[in-house]
C-alpha atoms as a PDB file:
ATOM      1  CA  UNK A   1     140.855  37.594 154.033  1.00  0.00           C
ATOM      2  CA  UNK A   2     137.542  36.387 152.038  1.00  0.00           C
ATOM      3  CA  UNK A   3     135.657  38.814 150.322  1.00  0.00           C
ATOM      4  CA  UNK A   4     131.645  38.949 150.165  1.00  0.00           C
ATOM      5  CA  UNK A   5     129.699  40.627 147.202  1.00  0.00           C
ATOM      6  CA  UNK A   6     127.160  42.992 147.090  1.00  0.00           C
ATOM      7  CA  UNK A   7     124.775  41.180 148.400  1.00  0.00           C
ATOM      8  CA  UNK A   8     126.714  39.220 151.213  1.00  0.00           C
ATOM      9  CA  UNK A   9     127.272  36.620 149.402  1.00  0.00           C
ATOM     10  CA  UNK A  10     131.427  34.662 149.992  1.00  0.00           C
ATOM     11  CA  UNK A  11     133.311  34.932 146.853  1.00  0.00           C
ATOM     12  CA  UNK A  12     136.309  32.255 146.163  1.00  0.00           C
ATOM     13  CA  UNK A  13     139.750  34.075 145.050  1.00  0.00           C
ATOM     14  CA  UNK A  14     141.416  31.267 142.164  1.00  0.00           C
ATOM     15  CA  UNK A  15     144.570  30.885 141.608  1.00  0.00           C
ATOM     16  CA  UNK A  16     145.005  28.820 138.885  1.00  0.00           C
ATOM     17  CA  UNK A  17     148.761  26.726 138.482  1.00  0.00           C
ATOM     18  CA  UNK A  18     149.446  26.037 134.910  1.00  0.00           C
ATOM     19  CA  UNK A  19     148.378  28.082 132.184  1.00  0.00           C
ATOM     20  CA  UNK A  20     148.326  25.788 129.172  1.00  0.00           C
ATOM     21  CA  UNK A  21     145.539  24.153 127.012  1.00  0.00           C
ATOM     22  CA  UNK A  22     143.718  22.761 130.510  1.00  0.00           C
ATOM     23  CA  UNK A  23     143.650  26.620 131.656  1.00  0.00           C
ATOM     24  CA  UNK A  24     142.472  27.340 128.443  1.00  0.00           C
ATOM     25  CA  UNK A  25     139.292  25.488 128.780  1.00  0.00           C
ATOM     26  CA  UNK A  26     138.728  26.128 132.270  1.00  0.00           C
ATOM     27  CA  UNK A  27     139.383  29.912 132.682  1.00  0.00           C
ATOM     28  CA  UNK A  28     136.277  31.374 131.050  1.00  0.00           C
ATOM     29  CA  UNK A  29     134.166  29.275 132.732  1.00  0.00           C
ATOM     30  CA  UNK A  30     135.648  30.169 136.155  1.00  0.00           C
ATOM     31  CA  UNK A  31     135.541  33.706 135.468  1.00  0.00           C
ATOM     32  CA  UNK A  32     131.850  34.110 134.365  1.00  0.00           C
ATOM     33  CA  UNK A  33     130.991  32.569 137.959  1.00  0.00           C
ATOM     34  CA  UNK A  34     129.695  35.502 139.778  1.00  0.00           C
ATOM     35  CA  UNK A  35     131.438  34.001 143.370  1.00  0.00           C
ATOM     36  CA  UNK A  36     134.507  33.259 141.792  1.00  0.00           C
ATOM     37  CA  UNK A  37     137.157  35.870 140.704  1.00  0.00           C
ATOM     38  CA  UNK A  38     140.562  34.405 138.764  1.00  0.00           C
ATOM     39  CA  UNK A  39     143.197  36.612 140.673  1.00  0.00           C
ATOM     40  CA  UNK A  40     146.589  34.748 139.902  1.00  0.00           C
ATOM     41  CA  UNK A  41     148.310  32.577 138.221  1.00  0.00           C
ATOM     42  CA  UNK A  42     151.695  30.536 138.518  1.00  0.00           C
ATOM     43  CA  UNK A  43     153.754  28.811 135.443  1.00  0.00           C
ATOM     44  CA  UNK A  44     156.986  28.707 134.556  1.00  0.00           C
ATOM     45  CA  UNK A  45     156.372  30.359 131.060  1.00  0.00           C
ATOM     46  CA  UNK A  46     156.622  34.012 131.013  1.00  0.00           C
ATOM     47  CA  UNK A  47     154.552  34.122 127.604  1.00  0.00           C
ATOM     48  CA  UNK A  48     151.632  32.655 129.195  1.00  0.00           C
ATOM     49  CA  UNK A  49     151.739  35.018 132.649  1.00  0.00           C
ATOM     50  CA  UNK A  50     152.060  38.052 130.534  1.00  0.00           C
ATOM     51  CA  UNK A  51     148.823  37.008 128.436  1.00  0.00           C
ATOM     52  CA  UNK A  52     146.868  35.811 131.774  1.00  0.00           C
ATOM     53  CA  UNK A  53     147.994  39.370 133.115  1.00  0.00           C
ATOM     54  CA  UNK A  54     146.418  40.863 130.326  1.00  0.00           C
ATOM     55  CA  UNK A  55     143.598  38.971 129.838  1.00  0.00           C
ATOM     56  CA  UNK A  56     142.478  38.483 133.704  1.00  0.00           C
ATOM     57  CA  UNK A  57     144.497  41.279 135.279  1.00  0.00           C
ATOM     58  CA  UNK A  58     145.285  39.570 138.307  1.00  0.00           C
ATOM     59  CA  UNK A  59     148.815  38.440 140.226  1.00  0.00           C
ATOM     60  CA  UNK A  60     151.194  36.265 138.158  1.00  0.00           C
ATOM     61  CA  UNK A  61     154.020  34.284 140.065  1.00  0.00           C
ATOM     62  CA  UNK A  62     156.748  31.948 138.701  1.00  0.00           C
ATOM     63  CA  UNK A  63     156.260  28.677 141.455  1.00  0.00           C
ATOM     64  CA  UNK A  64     153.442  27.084 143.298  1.00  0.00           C
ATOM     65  CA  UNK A  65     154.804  28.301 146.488  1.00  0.00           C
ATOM     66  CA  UNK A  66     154.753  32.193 145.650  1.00  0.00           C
ATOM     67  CA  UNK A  67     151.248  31.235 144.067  1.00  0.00           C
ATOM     68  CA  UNK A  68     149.595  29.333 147.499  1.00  0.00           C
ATOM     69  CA  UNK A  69     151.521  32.436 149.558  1.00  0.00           C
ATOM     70  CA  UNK A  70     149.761  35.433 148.224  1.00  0.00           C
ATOM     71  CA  UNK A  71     147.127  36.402 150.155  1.00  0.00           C
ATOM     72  CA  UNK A  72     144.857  36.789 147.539  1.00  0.00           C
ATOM     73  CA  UNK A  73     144.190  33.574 146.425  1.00  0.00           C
ATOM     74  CA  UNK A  74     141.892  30.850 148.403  1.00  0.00           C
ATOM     75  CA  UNK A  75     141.674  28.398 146.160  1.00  0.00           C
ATOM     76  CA  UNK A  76     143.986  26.780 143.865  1.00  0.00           C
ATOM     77  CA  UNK A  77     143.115  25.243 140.565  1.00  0.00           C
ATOM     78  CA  UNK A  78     145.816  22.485 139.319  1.00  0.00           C
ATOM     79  CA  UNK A  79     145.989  23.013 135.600  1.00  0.00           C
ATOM     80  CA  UNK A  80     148.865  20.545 134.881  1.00  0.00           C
ATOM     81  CA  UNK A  81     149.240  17.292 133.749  1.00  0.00           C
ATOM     82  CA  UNK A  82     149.240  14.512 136.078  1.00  0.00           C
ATOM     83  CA  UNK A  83     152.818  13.673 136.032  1.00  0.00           C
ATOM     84  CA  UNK A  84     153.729  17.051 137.067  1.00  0.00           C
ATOM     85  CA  UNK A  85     151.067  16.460 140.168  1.00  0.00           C
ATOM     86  CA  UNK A  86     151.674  13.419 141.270  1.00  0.00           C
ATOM     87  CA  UNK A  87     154.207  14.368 143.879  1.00  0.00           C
ATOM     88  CA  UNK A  88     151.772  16.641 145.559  1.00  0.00           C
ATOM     89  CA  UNK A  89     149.617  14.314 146.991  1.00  0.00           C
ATOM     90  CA  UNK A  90     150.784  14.721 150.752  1.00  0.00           C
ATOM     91  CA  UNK A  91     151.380  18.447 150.822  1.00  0.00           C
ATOM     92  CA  UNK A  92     149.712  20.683 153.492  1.00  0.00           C
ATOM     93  CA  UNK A  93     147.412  23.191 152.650  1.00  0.00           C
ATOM     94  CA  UNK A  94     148.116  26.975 153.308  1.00  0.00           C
ATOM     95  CA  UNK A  95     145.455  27.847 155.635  1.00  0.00           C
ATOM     96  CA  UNK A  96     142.957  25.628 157.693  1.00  0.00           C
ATOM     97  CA  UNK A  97     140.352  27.800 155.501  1.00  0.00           C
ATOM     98  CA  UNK A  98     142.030  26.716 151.786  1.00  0.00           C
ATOM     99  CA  UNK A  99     139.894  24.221 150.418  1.00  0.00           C
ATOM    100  CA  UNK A 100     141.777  20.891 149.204  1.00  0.00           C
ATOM    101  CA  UNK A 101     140.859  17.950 147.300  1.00  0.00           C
ATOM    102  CA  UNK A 102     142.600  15.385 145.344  1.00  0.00           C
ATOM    103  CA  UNK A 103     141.797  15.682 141.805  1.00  0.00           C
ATOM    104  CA  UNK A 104     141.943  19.089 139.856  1.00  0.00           C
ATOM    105  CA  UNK A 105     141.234  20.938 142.640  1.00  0.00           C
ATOM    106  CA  UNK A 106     143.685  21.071 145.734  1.00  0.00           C
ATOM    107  CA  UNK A 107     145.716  24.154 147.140  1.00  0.00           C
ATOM    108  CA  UNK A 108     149.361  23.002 148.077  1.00  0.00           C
ATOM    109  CA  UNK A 109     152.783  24.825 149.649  1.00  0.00           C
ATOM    110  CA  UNK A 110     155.281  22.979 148.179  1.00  0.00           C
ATOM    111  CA  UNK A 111     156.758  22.466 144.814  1.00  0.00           C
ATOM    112  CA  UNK A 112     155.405  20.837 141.614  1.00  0.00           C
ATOM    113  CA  UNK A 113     156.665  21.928 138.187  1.00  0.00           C
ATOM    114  CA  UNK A 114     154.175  24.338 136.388  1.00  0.00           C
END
């Protein structure tokens, strides 16, 4: 379900798949955007999800797939490197409403390594 702020105005849910130097660089910027709230995160590191946890507070999940499930998360933000992408090109996208793209930013239901 998409939330609105104060003033009516859509705000996009990020999850963000990958939490390593990319994340790094792209997280603060994503979360001073006043539509745009960071409210999971998926990688295969357990270091990195407890520091996002603490740092972000939102949802941390240990695949893509529990990452594109939860139904707080609209959009997801591909913070991996290429090779660990690639295969993804073809995948469906969770909802008609889940925006998709082909470069960094694309929400996906199937697996790719974190």
């Amino acid at each position: 379900m998409a939330i609105n702020d104060t003033e009516g105005r859509p705000i996009l849910r990020f999850g963000v798949l990958g939490l390593g130097q990319a994340a790094a660089q792209a997280l603060p910027a994503l979360a001073a955007h006043p539509n745009i709230r960071i409210t999971a995160a998926a990688d295969v590191r357990q270091v990195a999800l407890d520091k996002f946890a603490q740092e972000y507070g939102g949802q941390t999940h240990r695949s893509v797939e529990e990452l594109c499930a939860s139904a707080d998360v609209d959009v997801v933000h591909i913070a991996t490197p290429t090779t660990c992408t690639s295969n993804t090109r073809s995948l469906p996208s969770r909802t008609a409403s889940t925006s998709c793209s082909r470069s960094r930013w694309r929400c996906h239901s199937k697996t790719a390594t974190a």
